[in-house]
PDB file of N, CA and C in Angstrom:
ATOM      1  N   UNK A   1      64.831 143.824  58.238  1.00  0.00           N
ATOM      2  CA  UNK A   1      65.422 143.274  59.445  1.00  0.00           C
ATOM      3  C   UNK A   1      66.661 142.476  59.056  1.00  0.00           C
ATOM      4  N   UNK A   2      67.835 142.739  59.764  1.00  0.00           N
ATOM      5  CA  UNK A   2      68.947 141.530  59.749  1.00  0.00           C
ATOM      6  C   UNK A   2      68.637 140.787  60.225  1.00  0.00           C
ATOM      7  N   UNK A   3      69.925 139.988  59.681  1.00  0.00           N
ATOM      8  CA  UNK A   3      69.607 138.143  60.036  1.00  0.00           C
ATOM      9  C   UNK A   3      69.616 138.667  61.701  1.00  0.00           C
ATOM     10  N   UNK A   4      70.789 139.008  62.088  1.00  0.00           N
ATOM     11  CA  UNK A   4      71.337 138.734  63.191  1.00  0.00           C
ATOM     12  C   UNK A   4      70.198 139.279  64.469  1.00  0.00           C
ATOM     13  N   UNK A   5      69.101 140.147  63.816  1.00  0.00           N
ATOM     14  CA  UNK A   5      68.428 140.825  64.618  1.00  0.00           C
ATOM     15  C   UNK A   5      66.731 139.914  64.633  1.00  0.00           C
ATOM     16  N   UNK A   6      67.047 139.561  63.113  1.00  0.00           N
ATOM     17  CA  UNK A   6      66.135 137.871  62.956  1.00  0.00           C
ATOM     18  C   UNK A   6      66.106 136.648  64.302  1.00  0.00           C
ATOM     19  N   UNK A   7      67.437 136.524  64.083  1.00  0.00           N
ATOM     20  CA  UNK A   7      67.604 135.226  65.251  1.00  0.00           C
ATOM     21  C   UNK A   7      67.520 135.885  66.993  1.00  0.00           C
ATOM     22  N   UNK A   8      67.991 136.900  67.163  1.00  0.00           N
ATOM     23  CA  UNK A   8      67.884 138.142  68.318  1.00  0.00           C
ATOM     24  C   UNK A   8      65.853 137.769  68.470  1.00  0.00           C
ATOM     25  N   UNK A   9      65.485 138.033  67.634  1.00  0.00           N
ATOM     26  CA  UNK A   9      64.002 138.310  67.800  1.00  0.00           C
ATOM     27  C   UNK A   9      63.782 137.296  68.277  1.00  0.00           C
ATOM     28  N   UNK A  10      63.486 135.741  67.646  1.00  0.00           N
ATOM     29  CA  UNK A  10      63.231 134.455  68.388  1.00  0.00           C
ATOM     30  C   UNK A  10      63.780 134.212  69.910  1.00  0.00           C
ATOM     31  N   UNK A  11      64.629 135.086  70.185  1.00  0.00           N
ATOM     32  CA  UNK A  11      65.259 134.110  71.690  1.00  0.00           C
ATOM     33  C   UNK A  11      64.755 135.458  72.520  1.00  0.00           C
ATOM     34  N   UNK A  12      63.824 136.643  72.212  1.00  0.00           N
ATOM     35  CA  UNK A  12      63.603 137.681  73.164  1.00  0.00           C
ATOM     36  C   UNK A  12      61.729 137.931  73.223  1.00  0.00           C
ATOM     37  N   UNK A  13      61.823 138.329  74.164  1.00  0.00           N
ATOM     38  CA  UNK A  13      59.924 138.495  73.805  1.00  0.00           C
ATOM     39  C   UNK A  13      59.959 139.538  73.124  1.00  0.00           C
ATOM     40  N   UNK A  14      59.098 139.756  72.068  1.00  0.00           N
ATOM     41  CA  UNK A  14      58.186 141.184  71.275  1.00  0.00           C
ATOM     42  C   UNK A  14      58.697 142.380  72.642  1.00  0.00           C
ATOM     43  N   UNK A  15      58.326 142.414  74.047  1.00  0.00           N
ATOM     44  CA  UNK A  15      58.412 143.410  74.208  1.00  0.00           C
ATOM     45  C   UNK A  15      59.600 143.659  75.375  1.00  0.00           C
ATOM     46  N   UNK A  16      60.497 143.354  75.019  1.00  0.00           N
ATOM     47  CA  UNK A  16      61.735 143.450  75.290  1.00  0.00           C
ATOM     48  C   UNK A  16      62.557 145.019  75.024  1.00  0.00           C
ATOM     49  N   UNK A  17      62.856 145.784  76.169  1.00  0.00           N
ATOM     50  CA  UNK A  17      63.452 146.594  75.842  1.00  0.00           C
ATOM     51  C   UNK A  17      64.355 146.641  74.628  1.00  0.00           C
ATOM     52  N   UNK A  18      65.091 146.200  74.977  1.00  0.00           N
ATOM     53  CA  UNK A  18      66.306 146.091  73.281  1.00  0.00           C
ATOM     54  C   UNK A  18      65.749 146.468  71.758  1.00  0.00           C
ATOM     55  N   UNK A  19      64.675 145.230  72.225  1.00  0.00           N
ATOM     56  CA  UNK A  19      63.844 145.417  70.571  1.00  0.00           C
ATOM     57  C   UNK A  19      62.998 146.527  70.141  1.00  0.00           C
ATOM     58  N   UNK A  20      62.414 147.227  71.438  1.00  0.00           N
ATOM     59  CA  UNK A  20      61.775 148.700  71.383  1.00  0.00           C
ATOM     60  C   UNK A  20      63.042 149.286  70.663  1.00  0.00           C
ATOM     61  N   UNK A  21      64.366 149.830  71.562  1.00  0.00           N
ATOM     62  CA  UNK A  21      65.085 150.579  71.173  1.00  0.00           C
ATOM     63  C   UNK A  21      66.104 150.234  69.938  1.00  0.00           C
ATOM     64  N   UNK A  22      65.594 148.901  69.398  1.00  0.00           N
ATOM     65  CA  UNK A  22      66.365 148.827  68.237  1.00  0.00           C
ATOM     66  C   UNK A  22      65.356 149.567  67.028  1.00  0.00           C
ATOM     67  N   UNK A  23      63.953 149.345  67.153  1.00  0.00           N
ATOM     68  CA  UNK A  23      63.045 149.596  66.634  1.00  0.00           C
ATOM     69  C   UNK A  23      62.773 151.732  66.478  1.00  0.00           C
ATOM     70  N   UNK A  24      63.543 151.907  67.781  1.00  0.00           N
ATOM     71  CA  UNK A  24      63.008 153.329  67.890  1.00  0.00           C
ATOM     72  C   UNK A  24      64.073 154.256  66.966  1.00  0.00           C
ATOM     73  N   UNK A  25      65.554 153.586  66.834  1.00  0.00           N
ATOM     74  CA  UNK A  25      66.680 154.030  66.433  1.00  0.00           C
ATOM     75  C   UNK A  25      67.141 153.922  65.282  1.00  0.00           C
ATOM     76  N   UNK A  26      67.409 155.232  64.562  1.00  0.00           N
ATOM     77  CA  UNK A  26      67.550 154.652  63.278  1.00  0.00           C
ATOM     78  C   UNK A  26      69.300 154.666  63.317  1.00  0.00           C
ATOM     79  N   UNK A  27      69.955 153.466  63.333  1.00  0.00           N
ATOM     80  CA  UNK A  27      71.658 153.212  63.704  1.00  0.00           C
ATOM     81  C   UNK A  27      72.329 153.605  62.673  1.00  0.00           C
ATOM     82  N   UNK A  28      71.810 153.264  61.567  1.00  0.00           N
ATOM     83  CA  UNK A  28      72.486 154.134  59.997  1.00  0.00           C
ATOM     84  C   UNK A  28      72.846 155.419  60.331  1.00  0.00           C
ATOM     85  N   UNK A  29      71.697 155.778  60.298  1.00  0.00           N
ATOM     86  CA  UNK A  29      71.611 157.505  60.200  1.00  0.00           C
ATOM     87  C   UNK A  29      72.940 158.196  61.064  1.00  0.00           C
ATOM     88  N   UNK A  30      73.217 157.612  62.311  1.00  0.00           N
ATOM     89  CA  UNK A  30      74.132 157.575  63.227  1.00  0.00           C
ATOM     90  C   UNK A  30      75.605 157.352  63.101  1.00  0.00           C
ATOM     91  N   UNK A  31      75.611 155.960  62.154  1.00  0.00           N
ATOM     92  CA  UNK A  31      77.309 156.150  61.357  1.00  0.00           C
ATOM     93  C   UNK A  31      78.218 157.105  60.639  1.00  0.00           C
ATOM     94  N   UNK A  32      77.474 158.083  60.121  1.00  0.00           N
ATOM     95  CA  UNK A  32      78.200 159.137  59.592  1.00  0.00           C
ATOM     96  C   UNK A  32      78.556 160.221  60.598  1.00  0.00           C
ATOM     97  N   UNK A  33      77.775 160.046  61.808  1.00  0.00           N
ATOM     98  CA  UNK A  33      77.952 161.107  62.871  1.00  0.00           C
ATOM     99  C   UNK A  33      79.134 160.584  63.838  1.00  0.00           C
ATOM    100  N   UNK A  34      79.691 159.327  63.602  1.00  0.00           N
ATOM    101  CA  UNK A  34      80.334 158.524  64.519  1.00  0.00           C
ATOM    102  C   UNK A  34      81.753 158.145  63.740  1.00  0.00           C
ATOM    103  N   UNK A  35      81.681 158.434  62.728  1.00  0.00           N
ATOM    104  CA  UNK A  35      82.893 157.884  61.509  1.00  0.00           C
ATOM    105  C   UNK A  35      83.876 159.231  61.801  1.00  0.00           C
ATOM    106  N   UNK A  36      84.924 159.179  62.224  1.00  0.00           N
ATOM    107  CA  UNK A  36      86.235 159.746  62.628  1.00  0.00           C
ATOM    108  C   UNK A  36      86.351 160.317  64.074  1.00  0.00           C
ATOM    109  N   UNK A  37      85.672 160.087  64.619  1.00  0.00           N
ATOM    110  CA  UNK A  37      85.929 160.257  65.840  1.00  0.00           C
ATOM    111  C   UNK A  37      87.276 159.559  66.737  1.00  0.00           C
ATOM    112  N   UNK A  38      87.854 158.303  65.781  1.00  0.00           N
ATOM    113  CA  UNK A  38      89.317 158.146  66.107  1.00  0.00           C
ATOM    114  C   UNK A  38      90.208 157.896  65.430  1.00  0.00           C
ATOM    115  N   UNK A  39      91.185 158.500  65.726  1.00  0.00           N
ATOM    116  CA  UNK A  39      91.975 158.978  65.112  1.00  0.00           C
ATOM    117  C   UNK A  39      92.917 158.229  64.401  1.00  0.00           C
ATOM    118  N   UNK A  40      92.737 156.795  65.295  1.00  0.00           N
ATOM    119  CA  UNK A  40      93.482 155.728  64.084  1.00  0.00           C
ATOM    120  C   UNK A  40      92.813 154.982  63.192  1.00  0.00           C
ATOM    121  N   UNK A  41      91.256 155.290  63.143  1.00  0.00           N
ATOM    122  CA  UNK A  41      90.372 154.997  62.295  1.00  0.00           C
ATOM    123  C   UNK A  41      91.040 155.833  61.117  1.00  0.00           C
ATOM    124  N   UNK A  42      91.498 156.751  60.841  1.00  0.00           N
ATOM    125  CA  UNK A  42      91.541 157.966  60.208  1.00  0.00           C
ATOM    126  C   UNK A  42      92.965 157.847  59.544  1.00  0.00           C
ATOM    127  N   UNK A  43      94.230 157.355  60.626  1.00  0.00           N
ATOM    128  CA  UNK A  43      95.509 157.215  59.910  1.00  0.00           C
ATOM    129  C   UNK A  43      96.153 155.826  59.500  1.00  0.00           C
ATOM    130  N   UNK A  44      95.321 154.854  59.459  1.00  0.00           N
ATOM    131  CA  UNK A  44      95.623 153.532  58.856  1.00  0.00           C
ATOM    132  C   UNK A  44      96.976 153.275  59.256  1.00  0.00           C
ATOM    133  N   UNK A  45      97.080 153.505  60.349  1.00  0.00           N
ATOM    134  CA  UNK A  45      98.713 153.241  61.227  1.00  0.00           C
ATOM    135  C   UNK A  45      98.614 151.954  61.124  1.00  0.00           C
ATOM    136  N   UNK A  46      98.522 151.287  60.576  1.00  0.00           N
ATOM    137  CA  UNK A  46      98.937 149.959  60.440  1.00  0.00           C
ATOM    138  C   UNK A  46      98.250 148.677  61.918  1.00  0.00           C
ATOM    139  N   UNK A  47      98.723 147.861  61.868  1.00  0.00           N
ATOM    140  CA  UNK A  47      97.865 147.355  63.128  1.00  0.00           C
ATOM    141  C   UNK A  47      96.653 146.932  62.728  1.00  0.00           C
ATOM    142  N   UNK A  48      96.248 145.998  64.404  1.00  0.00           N
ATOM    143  CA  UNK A  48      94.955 145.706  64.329  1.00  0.00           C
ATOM    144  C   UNK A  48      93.209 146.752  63.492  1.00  0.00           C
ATOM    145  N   UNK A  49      92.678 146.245  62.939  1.00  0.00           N
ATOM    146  CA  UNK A  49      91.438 147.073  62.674  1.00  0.00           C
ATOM    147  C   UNK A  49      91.011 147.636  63.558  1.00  0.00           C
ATOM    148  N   UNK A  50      90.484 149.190  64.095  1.00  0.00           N
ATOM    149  CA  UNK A  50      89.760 148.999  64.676  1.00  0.00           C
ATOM    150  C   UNK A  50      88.435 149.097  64.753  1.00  0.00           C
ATOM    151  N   UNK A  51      87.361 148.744  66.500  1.00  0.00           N
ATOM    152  CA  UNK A  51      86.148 148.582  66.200  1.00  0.00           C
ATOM    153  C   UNK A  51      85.396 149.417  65.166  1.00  0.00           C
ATOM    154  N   UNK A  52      84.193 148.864  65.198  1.00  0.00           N
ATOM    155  CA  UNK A  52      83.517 149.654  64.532  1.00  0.00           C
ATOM    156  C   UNK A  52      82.712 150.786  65.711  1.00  0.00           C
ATOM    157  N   UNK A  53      83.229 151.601  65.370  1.00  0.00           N
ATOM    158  CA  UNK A  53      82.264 153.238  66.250  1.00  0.00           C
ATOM    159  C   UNK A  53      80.727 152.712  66.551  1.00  0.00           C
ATOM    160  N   UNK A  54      79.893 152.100  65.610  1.00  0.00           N
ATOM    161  CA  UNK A  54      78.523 151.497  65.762  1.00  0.00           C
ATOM    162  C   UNK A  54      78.425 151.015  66.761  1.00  0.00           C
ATOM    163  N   UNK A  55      79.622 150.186  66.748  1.00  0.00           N
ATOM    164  CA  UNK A  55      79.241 148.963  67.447  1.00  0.00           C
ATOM    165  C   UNK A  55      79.514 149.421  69.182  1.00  0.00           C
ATOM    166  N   UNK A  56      80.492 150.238  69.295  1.00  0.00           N
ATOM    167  CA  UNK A  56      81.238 150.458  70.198  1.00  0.00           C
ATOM    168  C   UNK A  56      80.406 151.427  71.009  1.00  0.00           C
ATOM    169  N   UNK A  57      79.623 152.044  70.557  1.00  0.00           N
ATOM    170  CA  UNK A  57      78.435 153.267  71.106  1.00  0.00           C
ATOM    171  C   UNK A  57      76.980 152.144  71.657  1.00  0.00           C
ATOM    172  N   UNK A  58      76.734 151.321  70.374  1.00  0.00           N
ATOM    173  CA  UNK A  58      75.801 149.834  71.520  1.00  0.00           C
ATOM    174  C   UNK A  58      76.091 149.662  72.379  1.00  0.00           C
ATOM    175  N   UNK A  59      77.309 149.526  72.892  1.00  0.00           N
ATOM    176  CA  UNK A  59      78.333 148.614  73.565  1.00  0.00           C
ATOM    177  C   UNK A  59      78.269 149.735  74.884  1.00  0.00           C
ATOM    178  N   UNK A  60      78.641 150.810  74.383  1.00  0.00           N
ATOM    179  CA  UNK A  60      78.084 152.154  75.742  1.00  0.00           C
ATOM    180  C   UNK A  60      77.097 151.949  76.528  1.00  0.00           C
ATOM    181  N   UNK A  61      76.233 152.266  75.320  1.00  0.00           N
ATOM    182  CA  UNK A  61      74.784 152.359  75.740  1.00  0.00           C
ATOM    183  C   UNK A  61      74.048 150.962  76.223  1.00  0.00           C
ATOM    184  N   UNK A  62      74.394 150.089  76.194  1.00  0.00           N
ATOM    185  CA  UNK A  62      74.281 148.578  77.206  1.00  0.00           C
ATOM    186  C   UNK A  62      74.667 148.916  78.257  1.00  0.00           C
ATOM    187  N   UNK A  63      76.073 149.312  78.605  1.00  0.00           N
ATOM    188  CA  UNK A  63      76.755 149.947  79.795  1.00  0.00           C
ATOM    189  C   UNK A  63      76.259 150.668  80.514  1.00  0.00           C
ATOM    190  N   UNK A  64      75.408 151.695  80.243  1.00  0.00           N
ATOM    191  CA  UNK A  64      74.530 152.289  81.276  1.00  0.00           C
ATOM    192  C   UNK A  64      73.114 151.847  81.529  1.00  0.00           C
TER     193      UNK A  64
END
């Protein structure tokens, strides 16, 4: 477990959606399927970083 999913755990109940589907998902496995999908990820055009694809597909999937 991460920290961040450590401290997440204390402020949510055990059966909290989130924590099911953090539990059901393996998010690793998922980064390599998600790594170039943009295109300035890919050409280091200079500029801001951008997100991380991980993070940005959570960020979806909260959304619906």
């Amino acid at each position: 477990m991460r920290f961040g999913s450590l401290e997440l755990a204390q402020h949510l109940k055990q059966n909290n959606v989130l924590m099911k589907i953090d539990a059901l998902i393996d998010w690793g496995a998922l980064r390599p399927m998600l790594t170039g999908l943009y295109k300035r990820e890919l050409s280091n055009g200079g500029g801001q970083k951008p997100f991380d694809a991980l993070m940005i597909l959570k960020a979806i999937l909260l959304g619906q």
